[in-house]
Protein backbone atom coordinates (compact mmCIF):
# COMPACT_ATOMS: atom_id res chain seq x y z
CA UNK A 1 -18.62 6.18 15.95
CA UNK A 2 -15.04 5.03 16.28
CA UNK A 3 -12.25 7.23 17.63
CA UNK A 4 -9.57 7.39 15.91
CA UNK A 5 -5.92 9.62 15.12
CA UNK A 6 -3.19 9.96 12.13
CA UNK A 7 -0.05 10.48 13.77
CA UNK A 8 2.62 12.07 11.24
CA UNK A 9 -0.55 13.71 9.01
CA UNK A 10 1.66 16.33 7.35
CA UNK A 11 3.23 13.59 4.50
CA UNK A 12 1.11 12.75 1.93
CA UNK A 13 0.16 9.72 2.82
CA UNK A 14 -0.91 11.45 5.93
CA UNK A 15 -2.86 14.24 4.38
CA UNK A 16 -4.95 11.23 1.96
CA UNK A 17 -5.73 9.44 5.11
CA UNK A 18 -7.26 13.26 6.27
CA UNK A 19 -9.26 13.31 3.20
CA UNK A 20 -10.60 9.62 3.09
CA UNK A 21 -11.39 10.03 6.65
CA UNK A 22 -13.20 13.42 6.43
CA UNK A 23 -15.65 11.32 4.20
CA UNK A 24 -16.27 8.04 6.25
CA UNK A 25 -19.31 7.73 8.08
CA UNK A 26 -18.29 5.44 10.70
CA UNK A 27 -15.42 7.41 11.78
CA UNK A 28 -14.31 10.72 14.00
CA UNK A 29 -10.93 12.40 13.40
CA UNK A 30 -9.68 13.11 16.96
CA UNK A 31 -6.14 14.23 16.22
CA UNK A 32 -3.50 14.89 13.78
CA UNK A 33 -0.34 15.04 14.69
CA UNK A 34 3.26 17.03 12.99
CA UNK A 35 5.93 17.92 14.67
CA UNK A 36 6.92 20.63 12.22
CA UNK A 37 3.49 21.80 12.06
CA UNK A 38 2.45 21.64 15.34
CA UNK A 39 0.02 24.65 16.27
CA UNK A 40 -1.29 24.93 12.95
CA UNK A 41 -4.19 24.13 11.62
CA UNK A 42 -4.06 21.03 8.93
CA UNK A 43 -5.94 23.06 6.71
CA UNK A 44 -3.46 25.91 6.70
CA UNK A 45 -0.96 23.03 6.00
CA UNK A 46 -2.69 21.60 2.91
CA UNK A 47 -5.51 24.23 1.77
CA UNK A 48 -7.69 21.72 0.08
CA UNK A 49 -8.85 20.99 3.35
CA UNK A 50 -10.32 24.43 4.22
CA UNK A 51 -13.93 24.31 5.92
CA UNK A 52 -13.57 20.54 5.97
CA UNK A 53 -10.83 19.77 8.31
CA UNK A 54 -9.50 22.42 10.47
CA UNK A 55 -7.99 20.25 13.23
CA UNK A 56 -4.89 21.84 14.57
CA UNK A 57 -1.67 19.72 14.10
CA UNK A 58 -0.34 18.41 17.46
CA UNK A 59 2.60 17.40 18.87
CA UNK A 60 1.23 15.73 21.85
CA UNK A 61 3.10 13.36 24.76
CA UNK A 62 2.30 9.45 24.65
CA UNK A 63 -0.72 9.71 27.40
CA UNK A 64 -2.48 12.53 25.37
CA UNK A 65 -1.93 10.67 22.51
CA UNK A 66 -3.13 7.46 23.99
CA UNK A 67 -6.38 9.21 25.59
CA UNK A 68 -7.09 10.84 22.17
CA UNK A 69 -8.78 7.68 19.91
CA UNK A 70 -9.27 3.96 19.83
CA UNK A 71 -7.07 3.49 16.18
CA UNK A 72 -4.25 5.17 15.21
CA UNK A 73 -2.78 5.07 11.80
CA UNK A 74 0.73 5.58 12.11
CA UNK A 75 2.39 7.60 9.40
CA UNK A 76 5.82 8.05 10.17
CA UNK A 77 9.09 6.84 8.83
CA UNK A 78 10.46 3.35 9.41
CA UNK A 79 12.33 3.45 13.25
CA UNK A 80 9.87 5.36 14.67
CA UNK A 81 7.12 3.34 13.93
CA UNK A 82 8.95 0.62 15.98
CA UNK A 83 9.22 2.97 18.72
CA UNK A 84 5.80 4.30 18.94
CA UNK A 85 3.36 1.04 18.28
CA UNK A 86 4.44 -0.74 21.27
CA UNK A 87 3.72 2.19 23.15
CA UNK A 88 0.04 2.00 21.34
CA UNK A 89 -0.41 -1.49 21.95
CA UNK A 90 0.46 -1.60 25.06
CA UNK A 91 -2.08 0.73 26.46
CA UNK A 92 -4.47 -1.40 24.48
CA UNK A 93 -5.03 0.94 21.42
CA UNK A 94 -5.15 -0.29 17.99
CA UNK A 95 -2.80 0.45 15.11
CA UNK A 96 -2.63 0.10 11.08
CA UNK A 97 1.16 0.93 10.49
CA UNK A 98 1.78 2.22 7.61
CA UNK A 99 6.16 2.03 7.59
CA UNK A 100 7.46 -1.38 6.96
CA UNK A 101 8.08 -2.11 10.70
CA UNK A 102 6.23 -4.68 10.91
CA UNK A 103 5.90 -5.55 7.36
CA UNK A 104 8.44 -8.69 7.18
CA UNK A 105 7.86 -11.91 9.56
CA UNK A 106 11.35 -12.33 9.48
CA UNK A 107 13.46 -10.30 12.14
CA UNK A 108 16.68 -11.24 10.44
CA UNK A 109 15.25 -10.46 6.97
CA UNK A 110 14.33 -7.24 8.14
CA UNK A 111 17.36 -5.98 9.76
CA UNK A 112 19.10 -6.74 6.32
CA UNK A 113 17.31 -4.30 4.46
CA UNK A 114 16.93 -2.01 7.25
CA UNK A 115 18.02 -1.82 10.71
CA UNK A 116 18.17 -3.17 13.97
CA UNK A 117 14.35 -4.15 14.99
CA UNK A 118 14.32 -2.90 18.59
CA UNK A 119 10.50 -4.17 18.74
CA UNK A 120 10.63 -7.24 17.54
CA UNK A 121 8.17 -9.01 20.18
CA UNK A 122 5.56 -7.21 17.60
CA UNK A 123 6.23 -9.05 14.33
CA UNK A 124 4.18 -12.09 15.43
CA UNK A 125 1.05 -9.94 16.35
CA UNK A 126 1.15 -8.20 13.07
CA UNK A 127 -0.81 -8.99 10.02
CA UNK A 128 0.25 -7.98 6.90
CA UNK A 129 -2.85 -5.64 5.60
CA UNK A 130 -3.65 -6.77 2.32
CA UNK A 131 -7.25 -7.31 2.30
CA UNK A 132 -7.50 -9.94 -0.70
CA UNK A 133 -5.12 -12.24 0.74
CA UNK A 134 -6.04 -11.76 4.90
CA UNK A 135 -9.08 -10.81 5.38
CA UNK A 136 -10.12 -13.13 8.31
CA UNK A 137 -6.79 -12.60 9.79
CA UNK A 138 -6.86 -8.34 9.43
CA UNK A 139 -10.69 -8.52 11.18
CA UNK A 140 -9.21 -9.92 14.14
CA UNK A 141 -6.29 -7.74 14.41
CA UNK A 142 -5.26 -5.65 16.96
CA UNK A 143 -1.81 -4.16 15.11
CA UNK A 144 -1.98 -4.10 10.90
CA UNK A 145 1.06 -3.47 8.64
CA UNK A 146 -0.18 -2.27 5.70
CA UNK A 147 1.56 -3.16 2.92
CA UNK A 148 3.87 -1.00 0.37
CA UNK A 149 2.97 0.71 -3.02
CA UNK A 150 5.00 -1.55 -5.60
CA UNK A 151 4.57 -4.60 -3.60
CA UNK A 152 0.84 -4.17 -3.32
CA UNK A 153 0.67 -4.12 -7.01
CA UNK A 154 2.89 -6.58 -8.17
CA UNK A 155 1.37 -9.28 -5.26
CA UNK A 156 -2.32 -8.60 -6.52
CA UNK A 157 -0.93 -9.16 -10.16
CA UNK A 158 0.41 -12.30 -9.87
CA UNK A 159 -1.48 -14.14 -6.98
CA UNK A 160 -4.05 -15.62 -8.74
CA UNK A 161 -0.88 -17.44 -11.09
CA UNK A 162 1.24 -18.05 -8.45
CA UNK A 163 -2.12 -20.01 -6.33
CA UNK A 164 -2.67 -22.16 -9.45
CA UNK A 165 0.92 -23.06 -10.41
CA UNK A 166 0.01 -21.29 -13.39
CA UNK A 167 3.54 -19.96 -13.98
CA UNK A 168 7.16 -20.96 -13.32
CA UNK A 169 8.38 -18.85 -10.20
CA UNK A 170 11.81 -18.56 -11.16
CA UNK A 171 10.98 -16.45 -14.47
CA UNK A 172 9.46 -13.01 -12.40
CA UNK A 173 10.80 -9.76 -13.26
CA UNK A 174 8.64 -7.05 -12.33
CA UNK A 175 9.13 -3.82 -13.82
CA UNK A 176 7.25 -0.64 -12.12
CA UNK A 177 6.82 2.62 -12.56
CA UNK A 178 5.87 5.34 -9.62
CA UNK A 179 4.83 8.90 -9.46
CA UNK A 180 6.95 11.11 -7.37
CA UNK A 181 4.64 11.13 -4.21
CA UNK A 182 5.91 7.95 -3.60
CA UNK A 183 9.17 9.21 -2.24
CA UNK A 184 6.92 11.17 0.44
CA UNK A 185 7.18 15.13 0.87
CA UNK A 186 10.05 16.15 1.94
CA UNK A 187 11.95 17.74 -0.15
CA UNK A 188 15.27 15.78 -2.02
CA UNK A 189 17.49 16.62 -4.91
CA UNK A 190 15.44 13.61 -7.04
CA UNK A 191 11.94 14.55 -7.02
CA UNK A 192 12.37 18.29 -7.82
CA UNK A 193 10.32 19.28 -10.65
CA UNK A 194 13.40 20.18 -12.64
CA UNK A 195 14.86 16.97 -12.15
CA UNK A 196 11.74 14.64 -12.75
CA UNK A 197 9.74 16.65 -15.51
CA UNK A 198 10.34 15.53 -19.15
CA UNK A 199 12.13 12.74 -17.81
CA UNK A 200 11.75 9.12 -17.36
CA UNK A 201 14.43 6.59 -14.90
CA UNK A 202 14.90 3.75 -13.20
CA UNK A 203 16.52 3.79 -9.50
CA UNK A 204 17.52 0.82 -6.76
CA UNK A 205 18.62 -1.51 -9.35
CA UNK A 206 20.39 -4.53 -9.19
CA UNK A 207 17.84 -5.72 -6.82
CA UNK A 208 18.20 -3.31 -3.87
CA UNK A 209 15.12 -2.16 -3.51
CA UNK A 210 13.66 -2.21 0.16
CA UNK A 211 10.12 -3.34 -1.32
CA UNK A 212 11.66 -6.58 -2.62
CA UNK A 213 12.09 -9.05 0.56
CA UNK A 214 8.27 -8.11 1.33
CA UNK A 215 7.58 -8.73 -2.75
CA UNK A 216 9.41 -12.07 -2.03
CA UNK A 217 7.75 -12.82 1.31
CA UNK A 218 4.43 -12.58 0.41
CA UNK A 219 4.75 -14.85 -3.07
CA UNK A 220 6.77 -17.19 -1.84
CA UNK A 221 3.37 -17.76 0.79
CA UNK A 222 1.35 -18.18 -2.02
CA UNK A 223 3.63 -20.63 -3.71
CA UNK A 224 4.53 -22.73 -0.95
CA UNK A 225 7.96 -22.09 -1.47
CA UNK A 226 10.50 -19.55 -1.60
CA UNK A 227 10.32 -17.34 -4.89
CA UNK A 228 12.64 -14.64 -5.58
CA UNK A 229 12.29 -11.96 -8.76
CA UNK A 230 14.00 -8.84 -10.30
CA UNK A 231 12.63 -6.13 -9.21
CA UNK A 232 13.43 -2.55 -11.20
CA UNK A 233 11.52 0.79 -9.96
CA UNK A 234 10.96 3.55 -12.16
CA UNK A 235 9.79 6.94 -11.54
CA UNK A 236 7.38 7.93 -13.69
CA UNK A 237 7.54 12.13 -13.98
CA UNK A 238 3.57 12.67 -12.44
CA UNK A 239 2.70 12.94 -9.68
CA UNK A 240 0.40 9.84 -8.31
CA UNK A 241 0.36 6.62 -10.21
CA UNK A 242 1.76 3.33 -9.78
CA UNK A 243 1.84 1.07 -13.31
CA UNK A 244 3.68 -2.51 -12.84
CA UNK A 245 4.31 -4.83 -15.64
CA UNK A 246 5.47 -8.52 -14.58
CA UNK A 247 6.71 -10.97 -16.45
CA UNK A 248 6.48 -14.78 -16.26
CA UNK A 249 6.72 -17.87 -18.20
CA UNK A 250 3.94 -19.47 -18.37
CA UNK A 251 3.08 -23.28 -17.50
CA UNK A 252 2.39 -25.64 -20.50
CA UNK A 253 -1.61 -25.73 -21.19
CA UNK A 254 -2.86 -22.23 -20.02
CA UNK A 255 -4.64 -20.49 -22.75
CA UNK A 256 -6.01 -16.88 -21.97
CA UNK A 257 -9.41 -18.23 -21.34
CA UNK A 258 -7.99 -19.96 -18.74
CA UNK A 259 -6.00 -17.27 -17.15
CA UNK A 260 -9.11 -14.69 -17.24
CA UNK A 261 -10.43 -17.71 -15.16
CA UNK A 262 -8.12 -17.44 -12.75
CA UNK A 263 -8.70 -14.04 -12.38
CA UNK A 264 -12.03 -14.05 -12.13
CA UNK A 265 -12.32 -16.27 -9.43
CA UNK A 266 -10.12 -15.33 -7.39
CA UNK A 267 -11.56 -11.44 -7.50
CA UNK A 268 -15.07 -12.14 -7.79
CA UNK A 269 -15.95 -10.63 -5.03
CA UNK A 270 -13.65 -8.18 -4.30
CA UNK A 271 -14.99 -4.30 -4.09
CA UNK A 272 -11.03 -3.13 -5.56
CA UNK A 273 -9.47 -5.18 -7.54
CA UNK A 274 -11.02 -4.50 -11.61
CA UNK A 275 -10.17 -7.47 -13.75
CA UNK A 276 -10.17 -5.80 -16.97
CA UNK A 277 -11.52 -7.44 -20.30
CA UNK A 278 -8.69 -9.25 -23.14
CA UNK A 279 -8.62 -6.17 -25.49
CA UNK A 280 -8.32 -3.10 -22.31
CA UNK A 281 -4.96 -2.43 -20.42
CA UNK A 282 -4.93 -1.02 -17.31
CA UNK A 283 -3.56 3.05 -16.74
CA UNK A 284 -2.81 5.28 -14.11
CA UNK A 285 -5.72 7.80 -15.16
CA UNK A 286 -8.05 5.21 -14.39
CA UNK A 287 -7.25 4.59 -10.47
CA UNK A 288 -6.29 7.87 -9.98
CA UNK A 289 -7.79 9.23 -6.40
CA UNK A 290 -9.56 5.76 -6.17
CA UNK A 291 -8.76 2.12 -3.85
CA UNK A 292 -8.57 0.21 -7.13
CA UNK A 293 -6.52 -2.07 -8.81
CA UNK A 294 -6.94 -2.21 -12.50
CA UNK A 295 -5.27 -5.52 -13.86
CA UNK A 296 -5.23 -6.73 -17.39
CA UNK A 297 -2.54 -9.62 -18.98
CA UNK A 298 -1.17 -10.35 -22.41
CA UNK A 299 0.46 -13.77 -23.51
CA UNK A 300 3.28 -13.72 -25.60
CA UNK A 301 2.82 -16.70 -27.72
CA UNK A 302 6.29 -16.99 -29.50
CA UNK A 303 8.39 -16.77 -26.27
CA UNK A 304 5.36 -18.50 -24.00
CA UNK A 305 5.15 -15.42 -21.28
CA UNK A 306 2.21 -13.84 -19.80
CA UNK A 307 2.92 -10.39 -19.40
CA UNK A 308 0.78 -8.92 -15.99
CA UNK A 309 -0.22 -5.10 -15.77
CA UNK A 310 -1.70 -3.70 -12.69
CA UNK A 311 -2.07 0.06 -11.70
CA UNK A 312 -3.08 1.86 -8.85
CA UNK A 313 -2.98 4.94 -7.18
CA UNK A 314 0.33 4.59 -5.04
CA UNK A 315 -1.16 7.06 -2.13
CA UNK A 316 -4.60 5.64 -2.09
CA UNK A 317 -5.05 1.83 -2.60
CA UNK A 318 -0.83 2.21 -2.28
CA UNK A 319 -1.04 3.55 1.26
CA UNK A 320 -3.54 5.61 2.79
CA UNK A 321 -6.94 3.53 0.77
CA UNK A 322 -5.60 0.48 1.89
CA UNK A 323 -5.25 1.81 5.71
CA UNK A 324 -9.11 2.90 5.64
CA UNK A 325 -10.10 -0.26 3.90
CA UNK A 326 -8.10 -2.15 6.49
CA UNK A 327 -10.03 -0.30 9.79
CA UNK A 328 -13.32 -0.73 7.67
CA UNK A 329 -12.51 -5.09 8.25
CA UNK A 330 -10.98 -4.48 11.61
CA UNK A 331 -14.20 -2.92 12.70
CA UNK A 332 -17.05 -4.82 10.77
CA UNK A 333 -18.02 -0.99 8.73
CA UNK A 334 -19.04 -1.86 4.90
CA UNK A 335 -15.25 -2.23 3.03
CA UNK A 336 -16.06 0.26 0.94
CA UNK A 337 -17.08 2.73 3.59
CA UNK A 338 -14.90 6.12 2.99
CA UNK A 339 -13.82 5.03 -0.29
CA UNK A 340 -16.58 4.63 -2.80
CA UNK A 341 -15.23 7.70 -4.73
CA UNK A 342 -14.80 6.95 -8.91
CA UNK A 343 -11.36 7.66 -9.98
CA UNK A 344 -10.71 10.81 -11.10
CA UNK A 345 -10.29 11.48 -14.91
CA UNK A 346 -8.80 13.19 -16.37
C-alpha cells in the first residue's frame, strides 16, 4: 500500500482528494493537514466524511510531514506551493502539485502572470499532469503539476484538431463557464449565494485570465508553434461544473466524419475522455462527481467553424480526479483505481 498525505485538505479540492482517496484500494491516507483546522477532526470539518475519514487535521513541521507518506498532494495556494515542494523533493518524497507553480515551463512567462518564482530549479523536473497528452512522461515522475480546470477542458477539446492541422490556430476563442467551487472556499464578496444565484457573468476579460499562458503553452506544443486564443470565463451560478465551448475555423476538406475520426483515435483508449455521438452534446449533469470529459462538436457550415464542447467536473477530473489519476500512472495502480464512480445524476 502506498503512503501518502493532502497537505491544505480543508479547500475543496482538498476535501475531493479525501473522498477519492477514502475509496482507492492501493492507497493509505496518512495525514491531512489545515492550518485553520488543525486539531480537528476532517470529518467534523466536512460531515460527509463521518465514520469514513476521521483523521485529525494537522499542522505539522517539515520533518513530521516528511516522515508521514511517500506522495503528497499539495493543495495550497500558488507561493506556497513553491515553498513547500522543494522541501518535499528534496528529502526524496514525491509530489502532484496541484497550484500552478510548476504549471508553466517558462520562468519568465510565469512571473508575468504571477510572481517572482523563488523555486525555479523545479520547472524542468515537472511534468505537466495531463494524462492523455504525458502519460510516459507522468509514470516516471517524481514532481507532477497537475493541470487547471478551464485549461484541462479546453486542451482535451481541441487536441485532437490542433495534432491534425485540422483547424487554423489563429481563429480560437474559447468561451467557459465554471461553477463557483472553482474559486476555492474561502469566502469572497463574488461567490456568495446572493451574488451568484439567478445570475449568470463573465469575469477576467480582455484576456487576463491566469489559466491562459498554460491554455497557450500546452497548444502551441501540440501545434508546433506558438498559438494564442481569447479566452472569456464565466461563472455559471451551481455549484460544480465546468462547460467550455471553443471555436475554430476549420481547414478546407474536413467533413464531420472526418472530425469524429479524429476523435476517435486519438481517445480510443482512454478510460475519461467520452467522445459523444453527432446528435448528443455534452452537460455538466453528466460528469458531475465523475473523472470524465464529455466532448461533442458541431460544424457551422455557412461560416466554416467547428464549434468544440467539453464538460467536466471542475473539482474532480478539474483538480482533485486528475491528481488520483495522476498517482494511479506514477505508481503502475489500474488508472481508474479510486475513480470508477458513474457521474452523479441528477
Amino acid at each position: 500500500m502506498l503512503n501518502v498525505a493532502i497537505i491544505g485538505a480543508s479547500g475543496y479540492t482538498g476535501v475531493e482528494l479525501v473522498r477519492l482517496l477514502s475509496n482507492h484500494p492501493n492507497v493509505v491516507l496518512r495525514m491531512v493537514t489545515s492550518r485553520q483546522f488543525a486539531g480537528q477532526p476532517i470529518s467534523q470539518v466536512f460531515p460527509n466524511l463521518r465514520n469514513k475519514v476521521d483523521l485529525i487535521c494537522e499542522n505539522p513541521d517539515i520533518d513530521r510531514l516528511c516522515a508521514s507518506a511517500d506522495l503528497f498532494f499539495a493543495a495550497v495556494p500558488h507561493k506556497t506551493a513553491m515553498d513547500l515542494v522543494p522541501q518535499l523533493r528534496r528529502a526524496g518524497r514525491k509530489v502532484i502539485d496541484l497550484s500552478a507553480d510548476f504549471r508553466l515551463r517558462d520562468q519568465a512567462v510565469y512571473e508575468e502572470w504571477y510572481q517572482p518564482h523563488s523555486s525555479a530549479q523545479f520547472l524542468g523536473e515537472a511534468v505537466y499532469g495531463l494524462p492523455e497528452l504525458y502519460r510516459r512522461d507522468i509514470a516516471g515522475s517524481s514532481l507532477v503539476a497537475n493541470p487547471g480546470c478551464y485549461p484541462t477542458s479546453i486542451i482535451l477539446g481541441l487536441a485532437p484538431l490542433l495534432k491534425a492541422g485540422a483547424i487554423e490556430p489563429t481563429t480560437i476563442i474559447a468561451d467557459s463557464k465554471s461553477g463557483t467551487s472553482g474559486a476555492g472556499r474561502v469566502a469572497q464578496l463574488g461567490s456568495l449565494f446572493c451574488e451568484v444565484a439567478d445570475g449568470f457573468r463573465a469575469y477576467k476579460v480582455g484576456g487576463t485570465h491566469r489559466h491562459t499562458p498554460e491554455i497557450e503553452q500546452e497548444l502551441s506544443l501540440l501545434h508546433g508553434s506558438p498559438v494564442r486564443v481569447t479566452f472569456t470565463p464565466h461563472l455559471l451560478p451551481i455549484s460544480r461544473g465546468i462547460l467550455s465551448t471553443v471555436y475554430a475555423r476549420l481547414q478546407p476538406g474536413y467533413t464531420a466524419d472526418a472530425i469524429s475520426q479524429l476523435y476517435r483515435e486519438m481517445y480510443a483508449d482512454e478510460p475519461f475522455v467520452r467522445v459523444l455521438p453527432p446528435d448528443i452534446l455534452p452537460a455538466t449533469q453528466h460528469v458531475r462527481g465523475s473523472n470524465y470529459c464529455d466532448i461533442g462538436f458541431s460544424i457551422d457550415q455557412r461560416t466554416g467553424r467547428i464549434i468544440v464542447l467539453s464538460a467536466i467536473d471542475n473539482i474532480v477530473k478539474g483538480a482533485a480526479g486528475q491528481a488520483v489519476q495522476n498517482l494511479n500512472i506514477m505508481h503502475g495502480f489500474a488508472e481508474t483505481a479510486g475513480l470508477s464512480a458513474v457521474p452523479l445524476f441528477p
